[in-house]
C-alpha atoms as a PDB file:
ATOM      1  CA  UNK A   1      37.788 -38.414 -41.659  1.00  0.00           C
ATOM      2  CA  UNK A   2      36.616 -38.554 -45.404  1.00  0.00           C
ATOM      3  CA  UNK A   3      34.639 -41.597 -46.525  1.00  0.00           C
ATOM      4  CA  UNK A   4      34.683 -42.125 -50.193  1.00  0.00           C
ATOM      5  CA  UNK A   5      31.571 -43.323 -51.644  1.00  0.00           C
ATOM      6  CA  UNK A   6      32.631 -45.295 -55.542  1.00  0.00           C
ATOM      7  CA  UNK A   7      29.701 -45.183 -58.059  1.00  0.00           C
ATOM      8  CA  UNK A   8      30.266 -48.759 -59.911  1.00  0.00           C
ATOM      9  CA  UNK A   9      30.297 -52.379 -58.585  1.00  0.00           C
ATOM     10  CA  UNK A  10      26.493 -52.289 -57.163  1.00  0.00           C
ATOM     11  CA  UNK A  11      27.423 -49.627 -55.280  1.00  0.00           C
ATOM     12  CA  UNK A  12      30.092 -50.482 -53.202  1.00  0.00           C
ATOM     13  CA  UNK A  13      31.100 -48.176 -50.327  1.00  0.00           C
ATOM     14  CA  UNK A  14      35.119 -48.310 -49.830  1.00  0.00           C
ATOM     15  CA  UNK A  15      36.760 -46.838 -46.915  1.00  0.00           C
ATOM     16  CA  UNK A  16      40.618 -45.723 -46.311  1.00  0.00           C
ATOM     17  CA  UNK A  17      42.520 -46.965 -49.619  1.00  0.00           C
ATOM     18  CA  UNK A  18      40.443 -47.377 -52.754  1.00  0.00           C
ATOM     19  CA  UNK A  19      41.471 -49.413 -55.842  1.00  0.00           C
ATOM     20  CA  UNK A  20      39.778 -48.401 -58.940  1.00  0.00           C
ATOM     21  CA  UNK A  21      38.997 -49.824 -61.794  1.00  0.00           C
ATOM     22  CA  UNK A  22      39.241 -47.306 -64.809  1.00  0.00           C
ATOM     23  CA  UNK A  23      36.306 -46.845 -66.976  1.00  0.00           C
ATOM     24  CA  UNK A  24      33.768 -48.461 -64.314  1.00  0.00           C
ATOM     25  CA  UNK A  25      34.535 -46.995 -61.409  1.00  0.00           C
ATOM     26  CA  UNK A  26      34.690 -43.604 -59.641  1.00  0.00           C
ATOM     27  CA  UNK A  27      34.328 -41.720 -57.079  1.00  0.00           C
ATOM     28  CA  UNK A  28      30.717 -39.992 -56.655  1.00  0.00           C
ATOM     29  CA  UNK A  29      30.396 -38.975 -53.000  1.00  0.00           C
ATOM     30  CA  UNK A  30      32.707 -37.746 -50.460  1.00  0.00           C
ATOM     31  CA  UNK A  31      30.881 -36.880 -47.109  1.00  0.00           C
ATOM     32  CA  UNK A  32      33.122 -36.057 -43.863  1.00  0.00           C
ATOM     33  CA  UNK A  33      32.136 -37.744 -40.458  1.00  0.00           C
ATOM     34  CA  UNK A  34      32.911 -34.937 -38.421  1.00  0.00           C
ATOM     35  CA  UNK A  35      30.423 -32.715 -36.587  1.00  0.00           C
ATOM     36  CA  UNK A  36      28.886 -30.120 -38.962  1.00  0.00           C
ATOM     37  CA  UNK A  37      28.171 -27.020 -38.287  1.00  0.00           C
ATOM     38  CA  UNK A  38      25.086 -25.454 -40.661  1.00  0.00           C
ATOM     39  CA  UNK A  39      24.061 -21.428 -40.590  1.00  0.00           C
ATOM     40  CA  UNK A  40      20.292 -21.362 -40.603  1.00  0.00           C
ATOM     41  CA  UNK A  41      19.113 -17.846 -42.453  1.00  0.00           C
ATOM     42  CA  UNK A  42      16.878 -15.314 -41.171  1.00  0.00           C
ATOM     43  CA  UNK A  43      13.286 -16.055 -41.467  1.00  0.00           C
ATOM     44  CA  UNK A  44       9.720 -14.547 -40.323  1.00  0.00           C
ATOM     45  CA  UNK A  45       7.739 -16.477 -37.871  1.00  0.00           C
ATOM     46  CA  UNK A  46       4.500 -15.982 -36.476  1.00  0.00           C
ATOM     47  CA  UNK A  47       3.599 -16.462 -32.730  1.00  0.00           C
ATOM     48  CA  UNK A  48       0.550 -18.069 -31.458  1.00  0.00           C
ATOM     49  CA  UNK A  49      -0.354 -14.407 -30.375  1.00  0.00           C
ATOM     50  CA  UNK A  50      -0.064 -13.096 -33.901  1.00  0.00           C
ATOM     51  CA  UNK A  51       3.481 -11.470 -33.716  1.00  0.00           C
ATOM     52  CA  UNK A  52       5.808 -11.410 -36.379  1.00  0.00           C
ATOM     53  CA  UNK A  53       9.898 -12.372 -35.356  1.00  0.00           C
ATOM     54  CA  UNK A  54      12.820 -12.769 -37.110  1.00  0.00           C
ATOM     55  CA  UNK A  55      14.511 -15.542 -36.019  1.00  0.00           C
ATOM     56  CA  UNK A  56      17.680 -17.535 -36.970  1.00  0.00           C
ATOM     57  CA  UNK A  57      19.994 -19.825 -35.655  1.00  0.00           C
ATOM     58  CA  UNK A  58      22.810 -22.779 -35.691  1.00  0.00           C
ATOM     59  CA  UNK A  59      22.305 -26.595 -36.504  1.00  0.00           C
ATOM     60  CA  UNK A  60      25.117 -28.994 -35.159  1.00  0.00           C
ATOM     61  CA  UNK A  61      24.837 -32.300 -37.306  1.00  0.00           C
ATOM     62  CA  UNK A  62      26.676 -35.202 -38.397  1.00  0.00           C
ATOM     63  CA  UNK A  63      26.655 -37.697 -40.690  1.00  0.00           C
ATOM     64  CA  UNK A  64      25.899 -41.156 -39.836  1.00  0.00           C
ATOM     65  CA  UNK A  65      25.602 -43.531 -42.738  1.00  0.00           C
ATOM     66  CA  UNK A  66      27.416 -42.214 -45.870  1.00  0.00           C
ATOM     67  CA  UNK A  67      25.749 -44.361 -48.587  1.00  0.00           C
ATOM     68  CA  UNK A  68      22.346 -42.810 -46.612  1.00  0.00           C
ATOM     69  CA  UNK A  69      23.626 -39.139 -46.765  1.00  0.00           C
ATOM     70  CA  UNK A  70      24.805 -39.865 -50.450  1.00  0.00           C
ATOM     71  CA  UNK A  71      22.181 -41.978 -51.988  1.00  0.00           C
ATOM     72  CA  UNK A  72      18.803 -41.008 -49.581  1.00  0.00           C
ATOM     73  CA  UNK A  73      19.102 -36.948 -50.837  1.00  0.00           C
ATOM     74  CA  UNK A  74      20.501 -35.111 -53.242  1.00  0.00           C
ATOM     75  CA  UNK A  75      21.770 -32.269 -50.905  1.00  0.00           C
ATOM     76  CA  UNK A  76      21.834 -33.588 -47.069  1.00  0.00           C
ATOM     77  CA  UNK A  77      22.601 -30.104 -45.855  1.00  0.00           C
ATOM     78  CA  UNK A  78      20.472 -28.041 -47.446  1.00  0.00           C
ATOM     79  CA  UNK A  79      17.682 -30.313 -47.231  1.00  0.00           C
ATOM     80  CA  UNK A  80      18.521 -30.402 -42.903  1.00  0.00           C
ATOM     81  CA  UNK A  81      18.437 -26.696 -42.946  1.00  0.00           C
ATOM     82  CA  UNK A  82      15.084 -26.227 -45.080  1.00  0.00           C
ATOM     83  CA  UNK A  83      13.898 -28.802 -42.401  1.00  0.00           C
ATOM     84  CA  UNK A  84      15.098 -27.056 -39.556  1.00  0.00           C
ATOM     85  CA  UNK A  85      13.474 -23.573 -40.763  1.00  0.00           C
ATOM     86  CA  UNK A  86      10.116 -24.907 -41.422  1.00  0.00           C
ATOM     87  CA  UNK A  87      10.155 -27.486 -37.899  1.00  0.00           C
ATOM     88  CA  UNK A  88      11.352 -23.868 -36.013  1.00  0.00           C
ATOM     89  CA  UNK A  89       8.414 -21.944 -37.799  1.00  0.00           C
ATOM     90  CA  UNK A  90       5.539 -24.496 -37.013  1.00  0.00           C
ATOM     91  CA  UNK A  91       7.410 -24.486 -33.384  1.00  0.00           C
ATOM     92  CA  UNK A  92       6.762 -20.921 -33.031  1.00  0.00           C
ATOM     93  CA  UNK A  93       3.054 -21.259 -34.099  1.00  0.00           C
ATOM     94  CA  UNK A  94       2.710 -22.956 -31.110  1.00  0.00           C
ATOM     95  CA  UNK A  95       3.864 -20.507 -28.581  1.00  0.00           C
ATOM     96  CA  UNK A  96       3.270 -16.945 -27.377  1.00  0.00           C
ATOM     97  CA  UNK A  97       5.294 -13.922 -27.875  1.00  0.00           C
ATOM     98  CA  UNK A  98       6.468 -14.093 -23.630  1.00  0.00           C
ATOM     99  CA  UNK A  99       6.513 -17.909 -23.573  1.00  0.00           C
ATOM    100  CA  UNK A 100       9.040 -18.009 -26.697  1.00  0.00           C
ATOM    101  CA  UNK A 101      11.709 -16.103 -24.591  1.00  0.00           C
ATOM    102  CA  UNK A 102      11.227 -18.687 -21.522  1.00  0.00           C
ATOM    103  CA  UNK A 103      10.928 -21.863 -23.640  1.00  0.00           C
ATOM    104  CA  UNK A 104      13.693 -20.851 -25.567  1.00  0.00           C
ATOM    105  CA  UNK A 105      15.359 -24.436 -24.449  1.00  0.00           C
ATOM    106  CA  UNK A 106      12.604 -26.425 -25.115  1.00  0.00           C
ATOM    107  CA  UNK A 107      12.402 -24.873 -28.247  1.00  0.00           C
ATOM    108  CA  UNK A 108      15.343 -26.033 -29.377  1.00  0.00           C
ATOM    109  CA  UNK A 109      14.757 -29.196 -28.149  1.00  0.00           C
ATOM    110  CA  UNK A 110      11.743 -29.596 -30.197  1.00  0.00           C
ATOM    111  CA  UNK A 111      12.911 -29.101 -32.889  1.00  0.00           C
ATOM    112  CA  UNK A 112      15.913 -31.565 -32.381  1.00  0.00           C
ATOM    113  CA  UNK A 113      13.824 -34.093 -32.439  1.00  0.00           C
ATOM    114  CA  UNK A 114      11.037 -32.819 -35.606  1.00  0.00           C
ATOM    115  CA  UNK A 115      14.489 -33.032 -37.555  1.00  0.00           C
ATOM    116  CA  UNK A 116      15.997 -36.631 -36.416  1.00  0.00           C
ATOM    117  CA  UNK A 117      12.711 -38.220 -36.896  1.00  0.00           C
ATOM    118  CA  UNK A 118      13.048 -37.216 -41.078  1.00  0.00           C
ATOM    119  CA  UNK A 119      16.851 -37.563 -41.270  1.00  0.00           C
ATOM    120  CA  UNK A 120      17.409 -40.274 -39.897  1.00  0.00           C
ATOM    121  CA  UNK A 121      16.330 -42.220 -43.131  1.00  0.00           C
ATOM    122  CA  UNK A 122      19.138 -39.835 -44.877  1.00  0.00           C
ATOM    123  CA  UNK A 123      21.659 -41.496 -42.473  1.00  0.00           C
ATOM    124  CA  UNK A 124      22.290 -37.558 -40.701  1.00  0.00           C
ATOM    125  CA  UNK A 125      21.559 -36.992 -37.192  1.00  0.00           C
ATOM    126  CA  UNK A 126      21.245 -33.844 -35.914  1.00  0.00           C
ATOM    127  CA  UNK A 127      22.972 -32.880 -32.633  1.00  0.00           C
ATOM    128  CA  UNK A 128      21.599 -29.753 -31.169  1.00  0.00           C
ATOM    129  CA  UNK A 129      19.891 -26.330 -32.685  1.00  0.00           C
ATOM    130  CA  UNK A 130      20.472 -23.527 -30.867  1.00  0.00           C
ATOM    131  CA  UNK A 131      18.450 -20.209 -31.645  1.00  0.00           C
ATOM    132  CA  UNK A 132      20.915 -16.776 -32.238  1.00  0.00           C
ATOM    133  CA  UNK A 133      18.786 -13.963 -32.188  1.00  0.00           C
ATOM    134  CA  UNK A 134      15.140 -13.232 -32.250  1.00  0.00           C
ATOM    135  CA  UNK A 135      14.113  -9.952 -33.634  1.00  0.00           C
ATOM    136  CA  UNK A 136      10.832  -7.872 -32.660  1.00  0.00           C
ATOM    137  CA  UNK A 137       9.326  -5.508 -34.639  1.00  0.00           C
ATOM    138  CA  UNK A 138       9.875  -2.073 -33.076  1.00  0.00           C
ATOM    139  CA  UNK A 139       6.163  -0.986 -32.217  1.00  0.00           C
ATOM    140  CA  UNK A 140       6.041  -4.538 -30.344  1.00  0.00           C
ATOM    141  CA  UNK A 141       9.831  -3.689 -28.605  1.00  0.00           C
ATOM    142  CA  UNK A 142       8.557  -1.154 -27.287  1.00  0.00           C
ATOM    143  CA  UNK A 143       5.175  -2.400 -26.172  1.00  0.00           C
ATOM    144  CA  UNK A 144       7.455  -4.949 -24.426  1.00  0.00           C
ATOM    145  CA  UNK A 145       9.960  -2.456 -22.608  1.00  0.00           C
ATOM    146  CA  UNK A 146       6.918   0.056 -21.760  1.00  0.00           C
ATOM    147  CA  UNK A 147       5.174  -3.382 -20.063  1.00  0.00           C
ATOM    148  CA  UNK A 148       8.030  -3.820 -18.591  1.00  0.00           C
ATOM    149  CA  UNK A 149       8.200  -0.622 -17.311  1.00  0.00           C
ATOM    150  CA  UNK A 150       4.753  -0.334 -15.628  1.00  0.00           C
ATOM    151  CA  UNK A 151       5.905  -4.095 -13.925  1.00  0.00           C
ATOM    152  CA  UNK A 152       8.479  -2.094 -12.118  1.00  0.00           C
ATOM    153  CA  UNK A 153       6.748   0.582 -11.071  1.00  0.00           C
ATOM    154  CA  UNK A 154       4.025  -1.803 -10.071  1.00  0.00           C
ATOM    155  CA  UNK A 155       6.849  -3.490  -7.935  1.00  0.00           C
ATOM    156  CA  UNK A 156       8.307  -0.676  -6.615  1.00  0.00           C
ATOM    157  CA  UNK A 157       4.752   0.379  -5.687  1.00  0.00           C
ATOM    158  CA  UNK A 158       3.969  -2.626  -4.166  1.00  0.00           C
ATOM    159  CA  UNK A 159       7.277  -2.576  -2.295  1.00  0.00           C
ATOM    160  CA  UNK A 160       6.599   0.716  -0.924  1.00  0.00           C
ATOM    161  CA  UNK A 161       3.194   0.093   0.223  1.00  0.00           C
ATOM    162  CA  UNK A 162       4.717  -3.074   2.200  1.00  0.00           C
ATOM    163  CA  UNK A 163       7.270  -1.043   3.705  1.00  0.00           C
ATOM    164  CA  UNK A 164       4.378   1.794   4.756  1.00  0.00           C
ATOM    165  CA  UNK A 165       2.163  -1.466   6.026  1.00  0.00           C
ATOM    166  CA  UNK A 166       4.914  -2.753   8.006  1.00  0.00           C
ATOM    167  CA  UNK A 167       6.414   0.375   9.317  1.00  0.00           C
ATOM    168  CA  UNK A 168       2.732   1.278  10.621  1.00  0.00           C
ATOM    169  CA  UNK A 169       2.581  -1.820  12.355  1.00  0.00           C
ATOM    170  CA  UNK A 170       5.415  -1.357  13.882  1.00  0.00           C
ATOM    171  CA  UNK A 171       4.568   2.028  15.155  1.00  0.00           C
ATOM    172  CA  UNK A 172       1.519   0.849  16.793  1.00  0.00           C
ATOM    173  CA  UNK A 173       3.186  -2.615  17.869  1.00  0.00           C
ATOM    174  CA  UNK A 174       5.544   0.033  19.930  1.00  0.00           C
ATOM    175  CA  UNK A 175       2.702   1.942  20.954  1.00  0.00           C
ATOM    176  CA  UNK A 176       0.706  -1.161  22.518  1.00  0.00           C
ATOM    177  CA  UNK A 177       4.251  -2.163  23.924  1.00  0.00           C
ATOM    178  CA  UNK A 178       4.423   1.252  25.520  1.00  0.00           C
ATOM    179  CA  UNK A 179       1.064   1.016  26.759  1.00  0.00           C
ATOM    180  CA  UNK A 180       1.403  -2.277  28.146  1.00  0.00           C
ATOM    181  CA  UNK A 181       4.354  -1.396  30.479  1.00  0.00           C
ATOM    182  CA  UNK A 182       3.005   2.290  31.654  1.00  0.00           C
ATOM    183  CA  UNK A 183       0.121   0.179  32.858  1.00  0.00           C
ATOM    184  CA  UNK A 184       1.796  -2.555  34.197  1.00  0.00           C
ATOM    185  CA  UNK A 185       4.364   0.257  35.897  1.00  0.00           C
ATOM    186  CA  UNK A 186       1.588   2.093  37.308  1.00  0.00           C
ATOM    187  CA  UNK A 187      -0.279  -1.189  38.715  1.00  0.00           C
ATOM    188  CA  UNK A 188       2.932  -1.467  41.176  1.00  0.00           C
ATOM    189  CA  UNK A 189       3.296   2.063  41.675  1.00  0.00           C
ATOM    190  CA  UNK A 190      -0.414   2.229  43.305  1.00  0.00           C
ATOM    191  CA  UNK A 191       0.559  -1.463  44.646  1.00  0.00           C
ATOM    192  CA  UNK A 192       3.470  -0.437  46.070  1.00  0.00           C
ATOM    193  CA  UNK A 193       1.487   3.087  47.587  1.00  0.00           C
ATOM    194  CA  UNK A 194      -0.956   1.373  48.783  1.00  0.00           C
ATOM    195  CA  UNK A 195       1.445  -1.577  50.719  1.00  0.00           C
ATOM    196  CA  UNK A 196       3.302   1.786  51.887  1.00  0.00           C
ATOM    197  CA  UNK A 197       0.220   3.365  53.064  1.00  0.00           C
ATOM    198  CA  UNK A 198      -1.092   0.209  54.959  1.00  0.00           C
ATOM    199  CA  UNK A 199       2.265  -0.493  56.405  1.00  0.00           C
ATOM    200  CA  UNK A 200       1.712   3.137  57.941  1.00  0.00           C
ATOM    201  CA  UNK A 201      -1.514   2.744  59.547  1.00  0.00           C
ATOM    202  CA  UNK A 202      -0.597  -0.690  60.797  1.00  0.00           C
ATOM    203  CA  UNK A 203       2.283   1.241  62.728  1.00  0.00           C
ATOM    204  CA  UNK A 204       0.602   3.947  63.555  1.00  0.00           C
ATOM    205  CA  UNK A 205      -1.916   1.692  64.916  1.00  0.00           C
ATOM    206  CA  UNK A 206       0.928  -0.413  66.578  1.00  0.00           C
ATOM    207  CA  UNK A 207       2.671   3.029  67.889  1.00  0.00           C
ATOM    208  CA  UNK A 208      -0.764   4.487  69.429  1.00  0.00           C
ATOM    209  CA  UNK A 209      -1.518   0.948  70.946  1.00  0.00           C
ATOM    210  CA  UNK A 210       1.865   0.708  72.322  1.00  0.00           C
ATOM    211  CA  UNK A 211       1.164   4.262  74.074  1.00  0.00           C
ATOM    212  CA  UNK A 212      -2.095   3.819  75.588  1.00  0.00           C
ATOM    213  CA  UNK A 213      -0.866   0.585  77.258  1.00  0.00           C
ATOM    214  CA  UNK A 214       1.735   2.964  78.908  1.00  0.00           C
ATOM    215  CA  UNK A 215      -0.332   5.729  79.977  1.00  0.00           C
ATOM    216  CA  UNK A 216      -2.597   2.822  81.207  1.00  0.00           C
ATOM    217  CA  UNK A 217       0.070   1.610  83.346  1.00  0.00           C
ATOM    218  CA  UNK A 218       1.746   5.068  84.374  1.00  0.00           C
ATOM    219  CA  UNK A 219      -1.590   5.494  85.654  1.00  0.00           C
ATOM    220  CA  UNK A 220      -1.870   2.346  87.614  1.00  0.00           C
ATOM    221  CA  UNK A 221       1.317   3.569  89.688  1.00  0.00           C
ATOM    222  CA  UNK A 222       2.044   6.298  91.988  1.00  0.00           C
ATOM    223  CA  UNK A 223       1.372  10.293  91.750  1.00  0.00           C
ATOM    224  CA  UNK A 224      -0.639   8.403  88.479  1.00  0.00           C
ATOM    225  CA  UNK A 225      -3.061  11.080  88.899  1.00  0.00           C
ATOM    226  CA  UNK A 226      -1.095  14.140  89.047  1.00  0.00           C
ATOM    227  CA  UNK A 227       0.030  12.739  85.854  1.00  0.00           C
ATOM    228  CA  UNK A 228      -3.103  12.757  84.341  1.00  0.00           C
ATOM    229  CA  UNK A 229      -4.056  16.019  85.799  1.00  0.00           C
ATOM    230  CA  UNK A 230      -1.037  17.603  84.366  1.00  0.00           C
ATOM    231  CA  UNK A 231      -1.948  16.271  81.054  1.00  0.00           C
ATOM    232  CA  UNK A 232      -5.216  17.433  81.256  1.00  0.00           C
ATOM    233  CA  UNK A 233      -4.387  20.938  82.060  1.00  0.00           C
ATOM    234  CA  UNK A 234      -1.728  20.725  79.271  1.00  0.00           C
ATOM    235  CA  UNK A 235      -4.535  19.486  76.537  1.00  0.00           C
ATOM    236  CA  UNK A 236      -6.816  22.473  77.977  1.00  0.00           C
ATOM    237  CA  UNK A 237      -3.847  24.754  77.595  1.00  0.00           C
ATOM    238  CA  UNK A 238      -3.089  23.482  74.118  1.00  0.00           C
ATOM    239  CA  UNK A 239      -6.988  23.733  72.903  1.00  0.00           C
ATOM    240  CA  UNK A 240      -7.558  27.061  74.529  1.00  0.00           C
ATOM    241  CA  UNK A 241      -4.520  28.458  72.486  1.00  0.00           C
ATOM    242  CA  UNK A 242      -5.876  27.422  68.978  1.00  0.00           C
ATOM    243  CA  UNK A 243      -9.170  29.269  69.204  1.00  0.00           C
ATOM    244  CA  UNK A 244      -9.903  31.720  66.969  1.00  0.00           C
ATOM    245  CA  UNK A 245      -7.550  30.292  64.553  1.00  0.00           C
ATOM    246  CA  UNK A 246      -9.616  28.549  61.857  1.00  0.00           C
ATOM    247  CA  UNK A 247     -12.829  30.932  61.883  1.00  0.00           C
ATOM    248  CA  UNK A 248     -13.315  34.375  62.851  1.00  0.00           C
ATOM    249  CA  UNK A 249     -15.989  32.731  65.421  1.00  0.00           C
ATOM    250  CA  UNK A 250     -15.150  32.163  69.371  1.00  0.00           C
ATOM    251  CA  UNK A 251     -17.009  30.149  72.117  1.00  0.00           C
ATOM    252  CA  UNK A 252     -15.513  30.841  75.275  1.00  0.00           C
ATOM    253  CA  UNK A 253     -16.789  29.025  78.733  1.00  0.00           C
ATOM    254  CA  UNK A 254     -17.947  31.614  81.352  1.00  0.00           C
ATOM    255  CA  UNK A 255     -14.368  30.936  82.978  1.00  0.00           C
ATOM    256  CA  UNK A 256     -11.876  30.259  80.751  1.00  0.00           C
ATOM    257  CA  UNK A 257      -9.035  31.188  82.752  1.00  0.00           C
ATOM    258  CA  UNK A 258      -9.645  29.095  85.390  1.00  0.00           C
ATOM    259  CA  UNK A 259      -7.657  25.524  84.454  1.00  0.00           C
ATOM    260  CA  UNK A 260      -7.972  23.922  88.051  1.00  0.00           C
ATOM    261  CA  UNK A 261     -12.163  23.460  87.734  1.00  0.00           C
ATOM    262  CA  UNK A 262     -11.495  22.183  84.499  1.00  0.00           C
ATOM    263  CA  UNK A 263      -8.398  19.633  85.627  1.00  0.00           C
ATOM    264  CA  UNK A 264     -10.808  18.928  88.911  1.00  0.00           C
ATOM    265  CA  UNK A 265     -14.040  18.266  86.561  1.00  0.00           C
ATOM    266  CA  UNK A 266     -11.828  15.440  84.300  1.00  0.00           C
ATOM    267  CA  UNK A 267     -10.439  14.324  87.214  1.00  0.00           C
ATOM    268  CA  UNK A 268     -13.412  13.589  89.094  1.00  0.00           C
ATOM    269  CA  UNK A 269     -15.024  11.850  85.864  1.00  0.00           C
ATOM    270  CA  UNK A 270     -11.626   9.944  86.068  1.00  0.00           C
ATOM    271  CA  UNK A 271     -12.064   8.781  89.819  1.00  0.00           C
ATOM    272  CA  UNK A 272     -15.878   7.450  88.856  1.00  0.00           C
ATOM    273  CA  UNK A 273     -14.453   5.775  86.535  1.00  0.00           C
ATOM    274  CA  UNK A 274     -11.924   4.425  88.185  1.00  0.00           C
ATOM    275  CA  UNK A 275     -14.256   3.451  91.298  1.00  0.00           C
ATOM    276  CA  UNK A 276     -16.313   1.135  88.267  1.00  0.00           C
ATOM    277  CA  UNK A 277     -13.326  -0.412  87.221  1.00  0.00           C
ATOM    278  CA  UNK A 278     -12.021  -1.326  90.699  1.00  0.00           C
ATOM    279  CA  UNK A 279     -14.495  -4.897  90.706  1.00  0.00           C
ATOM    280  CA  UNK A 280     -12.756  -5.911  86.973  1.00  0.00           C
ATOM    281  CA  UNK A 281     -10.299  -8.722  87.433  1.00  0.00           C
ATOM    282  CA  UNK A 282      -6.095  -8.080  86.783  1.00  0.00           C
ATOM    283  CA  UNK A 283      -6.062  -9.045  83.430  1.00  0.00           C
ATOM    284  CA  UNK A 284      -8.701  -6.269  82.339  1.00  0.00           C
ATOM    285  CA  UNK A 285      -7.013  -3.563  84.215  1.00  0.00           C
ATOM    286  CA  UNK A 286      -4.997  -2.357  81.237  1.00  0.00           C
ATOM    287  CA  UNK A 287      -8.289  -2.352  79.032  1.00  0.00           C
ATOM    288  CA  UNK A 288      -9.839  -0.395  81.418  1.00  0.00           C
ATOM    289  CA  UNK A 289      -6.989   2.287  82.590  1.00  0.00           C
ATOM    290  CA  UNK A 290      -6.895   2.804  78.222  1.00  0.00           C
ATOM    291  CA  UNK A 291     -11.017   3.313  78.382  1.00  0.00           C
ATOM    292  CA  UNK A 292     -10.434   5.781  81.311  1.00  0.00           C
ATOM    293  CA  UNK A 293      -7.877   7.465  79.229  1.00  0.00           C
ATOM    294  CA  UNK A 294     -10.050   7.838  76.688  1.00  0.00           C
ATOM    295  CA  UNK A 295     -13.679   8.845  79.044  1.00  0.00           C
ATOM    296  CA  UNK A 296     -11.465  11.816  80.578  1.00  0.00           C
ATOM    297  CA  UNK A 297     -10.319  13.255  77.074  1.00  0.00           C
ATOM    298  CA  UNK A 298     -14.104  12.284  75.896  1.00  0.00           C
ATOM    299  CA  UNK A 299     -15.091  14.110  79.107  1.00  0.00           C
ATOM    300  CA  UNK A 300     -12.669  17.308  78.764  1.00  0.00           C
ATOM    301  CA  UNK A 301     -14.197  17.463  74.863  1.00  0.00           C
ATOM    302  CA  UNK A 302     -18.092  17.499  76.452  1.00  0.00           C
ATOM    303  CA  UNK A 303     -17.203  19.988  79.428  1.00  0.00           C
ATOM    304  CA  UNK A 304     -15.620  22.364  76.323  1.00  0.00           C
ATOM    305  CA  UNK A 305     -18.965  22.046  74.312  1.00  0.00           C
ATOM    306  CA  UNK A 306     -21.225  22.808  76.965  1.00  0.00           C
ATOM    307  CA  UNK A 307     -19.409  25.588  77.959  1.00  0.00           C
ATOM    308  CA  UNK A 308     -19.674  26.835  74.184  1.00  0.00           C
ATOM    309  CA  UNK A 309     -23.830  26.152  74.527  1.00  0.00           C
ATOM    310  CA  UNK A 310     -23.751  28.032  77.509  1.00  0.00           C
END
């Protein structure tokens, strides 16, 4: 859309068909109301940190009030992109090299706003700015790409340290693990031994109960004592045979081949014994049949070992 602006009658501002009037009027101005679109050059800018760029960029404007844009300033465009150049170079002043890549939106926005706050008495408003290229010097590039360098390394350095730290961790998480369970497995082991091992003495205990209170009553019924006699001669029998087996030293009595003195000798400690016992009341007879089990092997051991002193 063109808007034609007629110099002549105070000024007038005519729109769509114009009449006019030869000799005192024509046209002047004629300013487009579409979006503009406004190459701003290449131009040096110094950081905050003292770095030189070459920056440039694109202004999007339009035009708002024609008689403004035609009567306010001579040339609205160039006079929006000297505005925009000097706005972006104070901008820059204010920033670091680093913070001038990240703020690269606020940047823009910035300056947006320096620019529509002195054109908006020119009747232009400016729509965006958006920055095209910035341009290091080369010593500084590669400053920047050697920095950025070292920030990887530093990473992967980092990284790998991390991955050392945790894998070490690990190894001795596994290794506390491991000990943790061999102890805990060996805790029931002996647990388990040592249920296994009192489980066998109770039952040994219950089997060598459960045969004394036999031989107490085989001996309580007939031929009893020809039972213990044979037994006795068969313990003599069985001790007399082991001699000489453990040491190279033997204690014989002055008869050992005579095994009916030595059945006679238990057996008469038996008989006393079994005289004593005779006044005990019923229920104590198995007690004392197992202690006369046990005087005749005690007495068998102490006729064997005075034999030997003799």
């Amino acid at each position: 859309m063109l808007v034609r602006v007629a110099r002549g009658a105070g000024g007038l501002v005519l729109k769509g068909l114009n009449i006019l009037i030869p000799v005192l009027d024509r046209i002047r101005y004629v300013q487009s109301l579409k979006e503009i679109v406004i190459n701003v050059p290449e131009q040096s800018a110094v950081t905050l940190d003292n770095v030189t760029l070459q920056i440039d960029g694109v202004l999007y404007l339009r035009i708002m009030d024609p008689y403004k844009a035609s009567y306010g300033v001579e040339d609205p465009e160039y006079a929006v992109t000297q505005l925009a150049q000097t706005t972006m170079r104070s901008e820059l002043g204010k920033l670091s090299l680093d913070k001038v890549f990240r703020e690269r939106e606020s940047l823009n926005a910035s300056i947006v706003d320096a620019i529509n706050q002195a054109s908006d008495y020119w009747g232009i408003r400016c729509l965006r700015y958006e920055i095209k290229d910035i341009h290091v010097p080369p010593r500084v590039k590669e400053s920047m790409q050697m920095q950025v360098e070292a920030e990887r390394r530093k990473r992967a350095t980092v990284l790998e340290s991390e991955g050392t730290r945790e894998s070490a961790i690990n190894v001795a998480e596994g290794k506390k693990q491991a000990q943790i369970l061999a102890s805990e497995a060996e805790k029931a082991e002996q647990i388990n031994q040592a249920a296994g091992e009192a489980s066998a003495v109770l039952a040994k205990a219950k089997a060598k109960a459960e045969a004394i209170r036999i031989l107490a009553s085989a001996l309580t019924q007939q031929n009893g004592d020809a039972a213990a006699s044979l037994t006795v001669a068969e313990q003599y029998v069985s001790a007399f045979s082991k001699l000489a087996k453990d040491t190279n030293t033997i204690l014989l009595p002055s008869n050992p081949g005579d095994v009916t003195s030595m059945v006679a000798q238990a057996m008469g400690v038996y008989g006393a014994l079994t005289k004593t016992s005779t006044s005990e009341t019923p229920n104590s007879a198995s007690d004392g049949n197992i202690r006369v089990a046990q005087c005749a092997n005690t007495g068998l051991d102490e006729e064997l070992e005075r034999v030997k002193l003799s």
